[in-house]
Protein backbone atom coordinates (compact mmCIF):
# COMPACT_ATOMS: atom_id res chain seq x y z
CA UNK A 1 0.00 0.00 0.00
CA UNK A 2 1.25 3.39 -0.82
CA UNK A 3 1.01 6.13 1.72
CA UNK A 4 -0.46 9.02 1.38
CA UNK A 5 1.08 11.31 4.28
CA UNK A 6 -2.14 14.13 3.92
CA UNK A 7 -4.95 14.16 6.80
CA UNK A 8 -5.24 13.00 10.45
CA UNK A 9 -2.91 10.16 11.79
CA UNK A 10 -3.49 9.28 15.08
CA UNK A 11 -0.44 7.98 17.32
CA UNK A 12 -2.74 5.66 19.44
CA UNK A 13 -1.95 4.81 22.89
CA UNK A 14 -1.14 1.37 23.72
CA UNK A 15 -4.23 -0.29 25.75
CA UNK A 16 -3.17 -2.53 29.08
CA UNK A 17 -5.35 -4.42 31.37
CA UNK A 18 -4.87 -3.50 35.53
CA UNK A 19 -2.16 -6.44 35.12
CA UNK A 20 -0.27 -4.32 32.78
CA UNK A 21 -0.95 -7.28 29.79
CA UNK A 22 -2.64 -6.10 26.09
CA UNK A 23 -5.83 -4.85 26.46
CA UNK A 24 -7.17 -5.30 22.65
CA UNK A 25 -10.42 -5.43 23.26
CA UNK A 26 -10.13 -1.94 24.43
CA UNK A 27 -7.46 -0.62 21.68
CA UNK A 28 -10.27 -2.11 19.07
CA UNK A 29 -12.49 -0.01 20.42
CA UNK A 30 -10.93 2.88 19.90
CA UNK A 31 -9.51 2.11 16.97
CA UNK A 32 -13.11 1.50 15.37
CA UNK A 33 -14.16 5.24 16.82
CA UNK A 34 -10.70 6.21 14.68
CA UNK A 35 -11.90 5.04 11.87
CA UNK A 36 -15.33 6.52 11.91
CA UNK A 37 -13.95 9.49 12.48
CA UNK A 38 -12.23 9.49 9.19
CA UNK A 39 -8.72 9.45 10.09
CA UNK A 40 -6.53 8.70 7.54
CA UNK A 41 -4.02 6.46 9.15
CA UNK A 42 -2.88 4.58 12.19
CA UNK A 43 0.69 5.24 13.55
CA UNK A 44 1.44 1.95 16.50
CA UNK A 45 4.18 2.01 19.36
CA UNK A 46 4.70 6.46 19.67
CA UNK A 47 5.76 8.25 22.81
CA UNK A 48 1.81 7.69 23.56
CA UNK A 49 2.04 4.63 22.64
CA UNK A 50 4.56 3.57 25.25
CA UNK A 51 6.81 1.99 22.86
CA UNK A 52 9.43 2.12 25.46
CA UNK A 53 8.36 -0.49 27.48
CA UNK A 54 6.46 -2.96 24.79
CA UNK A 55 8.51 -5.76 23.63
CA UNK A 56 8.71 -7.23 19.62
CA UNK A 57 5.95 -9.50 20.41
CA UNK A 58 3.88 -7.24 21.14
CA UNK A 59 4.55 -4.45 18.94
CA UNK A 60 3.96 -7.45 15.92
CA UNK A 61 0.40 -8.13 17.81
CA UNK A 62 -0.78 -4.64 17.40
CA UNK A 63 0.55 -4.39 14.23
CA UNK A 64 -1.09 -7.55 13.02
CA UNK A 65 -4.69 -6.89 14.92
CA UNK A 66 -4.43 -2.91 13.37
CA UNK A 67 -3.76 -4.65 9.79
CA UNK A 68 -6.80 -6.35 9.96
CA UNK A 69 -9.23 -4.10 11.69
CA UNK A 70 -8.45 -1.48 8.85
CA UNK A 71 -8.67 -3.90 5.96
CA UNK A 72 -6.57 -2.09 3.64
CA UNK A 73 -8.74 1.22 4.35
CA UNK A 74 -6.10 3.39 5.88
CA UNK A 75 -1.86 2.60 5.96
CA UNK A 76 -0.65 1.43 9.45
CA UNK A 77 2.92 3.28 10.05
CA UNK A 78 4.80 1.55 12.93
CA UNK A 79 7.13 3.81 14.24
CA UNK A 80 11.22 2.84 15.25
CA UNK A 81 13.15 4.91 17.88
CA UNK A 82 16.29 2.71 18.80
CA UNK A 83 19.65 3.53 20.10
CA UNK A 84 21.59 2.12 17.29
CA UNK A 85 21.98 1.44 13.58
CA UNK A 86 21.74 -1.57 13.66
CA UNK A 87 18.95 -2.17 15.43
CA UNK A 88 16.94 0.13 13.49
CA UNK A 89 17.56 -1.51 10.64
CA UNK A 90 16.19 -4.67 12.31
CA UNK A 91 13.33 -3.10 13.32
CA UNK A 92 12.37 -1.46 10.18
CA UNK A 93 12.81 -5.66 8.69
CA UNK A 94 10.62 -6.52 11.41
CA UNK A 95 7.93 -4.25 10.66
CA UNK A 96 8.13 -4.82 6.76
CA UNK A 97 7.78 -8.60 7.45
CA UNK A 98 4.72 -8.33 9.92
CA UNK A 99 2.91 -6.10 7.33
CA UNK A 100 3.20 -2.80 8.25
CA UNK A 101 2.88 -0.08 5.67
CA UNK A 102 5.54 2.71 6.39
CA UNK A 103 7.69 3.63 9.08
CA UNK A 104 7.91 6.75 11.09
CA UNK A 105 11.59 6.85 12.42
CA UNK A 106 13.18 8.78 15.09
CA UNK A 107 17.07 9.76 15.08
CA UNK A 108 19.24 7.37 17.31
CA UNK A 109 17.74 8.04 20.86
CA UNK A 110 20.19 8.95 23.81
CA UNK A 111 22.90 10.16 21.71
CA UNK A 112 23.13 13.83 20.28
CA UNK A 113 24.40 13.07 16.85
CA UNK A 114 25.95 15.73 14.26
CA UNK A 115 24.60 16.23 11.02
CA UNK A 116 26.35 13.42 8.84
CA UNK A 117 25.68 11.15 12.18
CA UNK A 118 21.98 11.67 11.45
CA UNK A 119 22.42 11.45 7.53
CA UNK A 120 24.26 8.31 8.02
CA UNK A 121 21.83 7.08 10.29
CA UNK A 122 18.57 7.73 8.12
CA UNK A 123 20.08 6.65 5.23
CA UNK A 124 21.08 3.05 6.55
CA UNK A 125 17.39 2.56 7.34
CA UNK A 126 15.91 3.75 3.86
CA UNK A 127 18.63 1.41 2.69
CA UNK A 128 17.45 -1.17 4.45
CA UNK A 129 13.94 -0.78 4.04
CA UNK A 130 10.85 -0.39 0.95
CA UNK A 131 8.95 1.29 3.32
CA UNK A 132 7.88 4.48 3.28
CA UNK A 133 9.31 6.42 5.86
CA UNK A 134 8.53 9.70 7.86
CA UNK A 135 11.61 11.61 9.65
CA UNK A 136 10.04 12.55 13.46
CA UNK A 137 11.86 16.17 14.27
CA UNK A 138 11.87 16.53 17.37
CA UNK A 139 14.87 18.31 19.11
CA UNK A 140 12.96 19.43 21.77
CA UNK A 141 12.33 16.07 23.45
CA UNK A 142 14.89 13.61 21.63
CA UNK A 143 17.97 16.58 21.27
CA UNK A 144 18.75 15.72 17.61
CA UNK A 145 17.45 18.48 15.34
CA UNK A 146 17.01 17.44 11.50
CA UNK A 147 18.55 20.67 9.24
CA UNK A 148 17.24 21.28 6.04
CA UNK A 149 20.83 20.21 5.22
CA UNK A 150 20.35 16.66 6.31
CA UNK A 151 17.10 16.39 4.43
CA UNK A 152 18.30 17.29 1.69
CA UNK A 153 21.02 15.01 1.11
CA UNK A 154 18.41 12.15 2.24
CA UNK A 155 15.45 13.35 -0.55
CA UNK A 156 17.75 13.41 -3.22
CA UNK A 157 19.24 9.82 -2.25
CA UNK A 158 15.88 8.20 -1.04
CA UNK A 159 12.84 8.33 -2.49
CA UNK A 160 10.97 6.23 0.26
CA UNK A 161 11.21 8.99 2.38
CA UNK A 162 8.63 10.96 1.75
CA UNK A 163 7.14 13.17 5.09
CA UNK A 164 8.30 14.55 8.11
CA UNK A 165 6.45 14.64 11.53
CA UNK A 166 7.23 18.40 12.13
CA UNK A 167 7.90 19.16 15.78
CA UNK A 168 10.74 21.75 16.17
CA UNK A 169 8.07 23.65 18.06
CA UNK A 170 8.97 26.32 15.34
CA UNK A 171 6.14 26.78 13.65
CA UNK A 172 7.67 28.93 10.81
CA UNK A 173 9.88 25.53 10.08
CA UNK A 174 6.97 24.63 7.64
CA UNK A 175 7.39 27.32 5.09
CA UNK A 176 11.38 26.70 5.63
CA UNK A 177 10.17 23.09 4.48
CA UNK A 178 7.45 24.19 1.52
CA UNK A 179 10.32 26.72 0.34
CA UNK A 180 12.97 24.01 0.06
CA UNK A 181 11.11 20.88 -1.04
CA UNK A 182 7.78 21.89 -2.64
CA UNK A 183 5.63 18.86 -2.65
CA UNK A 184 8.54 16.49 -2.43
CA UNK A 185 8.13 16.38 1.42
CA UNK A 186 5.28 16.30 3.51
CA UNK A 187 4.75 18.29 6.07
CA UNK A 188 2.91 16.47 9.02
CA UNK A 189 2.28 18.77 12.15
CA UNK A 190 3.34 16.75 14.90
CA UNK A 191 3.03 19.32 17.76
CA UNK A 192 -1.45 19.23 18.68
CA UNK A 193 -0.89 22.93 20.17
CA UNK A 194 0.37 24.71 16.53
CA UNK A 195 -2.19 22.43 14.56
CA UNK A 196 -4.14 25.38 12.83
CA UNK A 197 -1.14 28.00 12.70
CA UNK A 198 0.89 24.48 10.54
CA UNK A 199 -2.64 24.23 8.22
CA UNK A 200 -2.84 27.86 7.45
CA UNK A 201 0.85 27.76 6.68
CA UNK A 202 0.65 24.90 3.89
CA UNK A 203 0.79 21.49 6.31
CA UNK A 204 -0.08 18.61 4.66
CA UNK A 205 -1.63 16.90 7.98
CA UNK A 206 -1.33 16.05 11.76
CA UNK A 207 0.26 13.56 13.80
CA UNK A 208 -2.44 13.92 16.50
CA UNK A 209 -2.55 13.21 19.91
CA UNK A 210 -5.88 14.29 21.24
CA UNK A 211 -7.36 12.70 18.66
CA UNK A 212 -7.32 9.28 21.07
CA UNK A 213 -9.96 10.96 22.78
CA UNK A 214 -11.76 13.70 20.28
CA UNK A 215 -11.43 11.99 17.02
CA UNK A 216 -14.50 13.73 15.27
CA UNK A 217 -13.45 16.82 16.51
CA UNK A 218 -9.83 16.51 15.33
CA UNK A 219 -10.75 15.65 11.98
CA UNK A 220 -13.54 17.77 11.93
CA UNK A 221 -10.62 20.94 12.42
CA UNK A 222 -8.52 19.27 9.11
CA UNK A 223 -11.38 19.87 7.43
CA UNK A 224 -12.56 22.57 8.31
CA UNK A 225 -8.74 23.83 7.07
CA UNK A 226 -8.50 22.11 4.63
CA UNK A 227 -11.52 23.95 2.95
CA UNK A 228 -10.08 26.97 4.31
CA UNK A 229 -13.38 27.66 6.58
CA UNK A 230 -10.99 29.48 8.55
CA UNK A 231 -13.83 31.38 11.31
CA UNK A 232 -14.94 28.20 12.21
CA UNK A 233 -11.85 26.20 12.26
CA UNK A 234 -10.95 28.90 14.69
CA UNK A 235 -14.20 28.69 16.82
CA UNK A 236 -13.68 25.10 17.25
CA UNK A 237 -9.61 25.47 18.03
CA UNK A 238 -10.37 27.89 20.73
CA UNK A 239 -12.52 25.14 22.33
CA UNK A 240 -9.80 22.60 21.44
CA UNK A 241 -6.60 24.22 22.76
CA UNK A 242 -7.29 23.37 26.40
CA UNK A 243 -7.72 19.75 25.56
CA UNK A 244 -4.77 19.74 23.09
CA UNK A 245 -1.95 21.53 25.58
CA UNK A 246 -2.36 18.00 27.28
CA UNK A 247 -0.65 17.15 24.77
CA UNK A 248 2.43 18.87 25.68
CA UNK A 249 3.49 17.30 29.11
CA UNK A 250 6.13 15.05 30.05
CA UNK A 251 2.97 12.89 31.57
CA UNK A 252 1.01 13.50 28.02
CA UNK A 253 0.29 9.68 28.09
CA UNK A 254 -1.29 9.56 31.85
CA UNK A 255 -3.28 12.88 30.27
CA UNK A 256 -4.62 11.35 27.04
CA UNK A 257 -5.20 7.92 28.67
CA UNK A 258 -7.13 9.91 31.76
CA UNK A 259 -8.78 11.77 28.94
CA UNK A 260 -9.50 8.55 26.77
CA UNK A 261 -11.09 7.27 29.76
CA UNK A 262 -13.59 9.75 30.28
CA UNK A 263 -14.30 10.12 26.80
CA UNK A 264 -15.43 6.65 26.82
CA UNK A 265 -12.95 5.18 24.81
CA UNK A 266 -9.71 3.73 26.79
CA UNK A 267 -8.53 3.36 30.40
CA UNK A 268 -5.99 4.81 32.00
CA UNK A 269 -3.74 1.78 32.83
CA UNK A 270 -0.03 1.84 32.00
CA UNK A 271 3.22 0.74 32.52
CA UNK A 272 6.31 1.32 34.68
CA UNK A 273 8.07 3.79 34.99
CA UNK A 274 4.54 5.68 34.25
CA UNK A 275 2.11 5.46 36.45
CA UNK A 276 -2.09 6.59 36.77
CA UNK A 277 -2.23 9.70 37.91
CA UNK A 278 -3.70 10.79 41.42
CA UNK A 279 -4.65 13.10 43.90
CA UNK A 280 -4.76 17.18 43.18
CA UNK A 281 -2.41 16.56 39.50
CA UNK A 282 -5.43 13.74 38.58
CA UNK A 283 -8.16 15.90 39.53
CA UNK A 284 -6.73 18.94 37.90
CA UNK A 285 -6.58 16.91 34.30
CA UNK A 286 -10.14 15.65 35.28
CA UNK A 287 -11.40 19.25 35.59
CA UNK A 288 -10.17 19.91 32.23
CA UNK A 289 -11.48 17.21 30.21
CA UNK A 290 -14.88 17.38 31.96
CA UNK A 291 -14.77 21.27 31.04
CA UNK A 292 -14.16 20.11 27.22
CA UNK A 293 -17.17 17.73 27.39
CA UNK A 294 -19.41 20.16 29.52
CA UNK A 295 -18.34 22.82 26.17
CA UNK A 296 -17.73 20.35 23.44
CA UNK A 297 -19.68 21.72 20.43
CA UNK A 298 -21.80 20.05 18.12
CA UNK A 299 -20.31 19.34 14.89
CA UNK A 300 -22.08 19.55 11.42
């Protein structure tokens, strides 16, 4: 399947029991509200997704159970943040042979690399790999900032990579990105707080994380952009941003689980080191999300 990197692509957050063992039942659920929503595909084992602590066993059981609930409707992009090469590499075989449709890969984690580090990094997995591929930037949290440099060497070498998960926190980075590579690259906003300032500037879609818990109302605001209905992409924004700076947190996963919860559509289990939130940090979240339902607007 080829993938179209334009629309709403969920990083879903990886469903556990109390025992801390795969909840599918539970990730189906959502996943089947994802879909309804529109959403135009499914990216497995994110920060939100807890990658950290899932093992390849499981990461190929959510793959395999995602392939099948979408049926070929929407790509499934499993994403790869390893400390080395080489394992990277392996990974990216390992999600090509369990069926996965592209790849959204991370520089090497834990190490600040230079700019022919990263290009030599990149480029080993697009070697490696038919996959379609989408570079995460993301100084801010992983300290490894993709230059247009580095991008460039790797477009005009690889064609399979194709889209960037934008999240230098500058927003301006997205013309910087439509100025140097036209339609070559897309532009995925990967930060939920600068969704409609990246849409008015030319981005070709989101990387959502709210969207675990709103879907209808995060695809409702590509829309709404995307047909440049800009007062009421606006209107529903302002409602949004609340929900969306939970996005933002080191503890975004307790926050979207909490808020997946409440929303009907998850629980708010996870794994160590993380755990559920409680006392006055829980019931501040909860007075949030309950504030977003008691306001949520009705969509058209």
């Amino acid at each position: 399947m080829q993938v179209n990197w334009k629309g709403v692509f969920p990083a879903l957050t990886t469903k556990f029991k109390q025992d801390g063992s795969l909840d599918l039942d539970t990730f189906g659920h959502n996943l089947s509200f994802q879909l309804a929503a529109g959403v135009n595909g499914i990216i497995l084992g994110g920060t939100l997704g807890e990658a950290s602590v899932l093992d390849d066993y499981e990461k190929e059981t959510l793959v395999k159970y995602t392939l099948q609930a979408c049926k070929g409707s929407v790509p499934v992009i499993l994403n790869i943040a390893e400390g080395s090469t080489l394992e990277a590499v392996t990974k990216a075989g390992h999600a090509q042979s369990w069926g996965a449709n592209g790849l959204m890969l991370l520089p090497p984690m834990r190490y600040k690399a230079d700019d022919n580090e990263l290009y030599q990094y990149f480029s080993s997995v697009a070697s490696s790999t038919d996959l379609p591929i989408m570079i995460y930037n993301n100084p801010i949290d992983y300290k490894n900032l993709v230059s247009l440099e580095v991008f460039d060497k790797l477009l005009n070498e690889h064609n399979n990579i194709q889209a960037v998960k934008e999240s230098t926190r500058d927003v301006s980075n997205v013309t910087r990105l439509k100025n140097r590579f036209g339609d070559r690259l897309s532009v995925m906003c990967g930060v939920d707080t600068l969704a409609l300032e990246s849409f008015v500037l030319g981005a070709d879609g989101w990387v959502a994380g709210l969207v675990c818990a709103f879907p209808k109302e995060t695809v409702h605001l590509y829309q709404l952009c995307e047909q440049q209905r800009w007062a009421e992409a606006r209107a529903l924004y302002r409602w949004f941003l609340p929900l969306l700076e939970l996005d933002i947190h080191p503890k975004l996963v307790q926050y979207i689980k909490l808020a997946e919860q409440l929303c009907g559509l998850g629980t708010e289990y996870v794994r160590p080191p993380r755990l559920v939130l409680s006392g006055t940090e829980r019931e501040s979240i909860i007075k949030i999300i309950e504030t977003g339902l008691r306001t949520r607007p009705q969509l058209d």
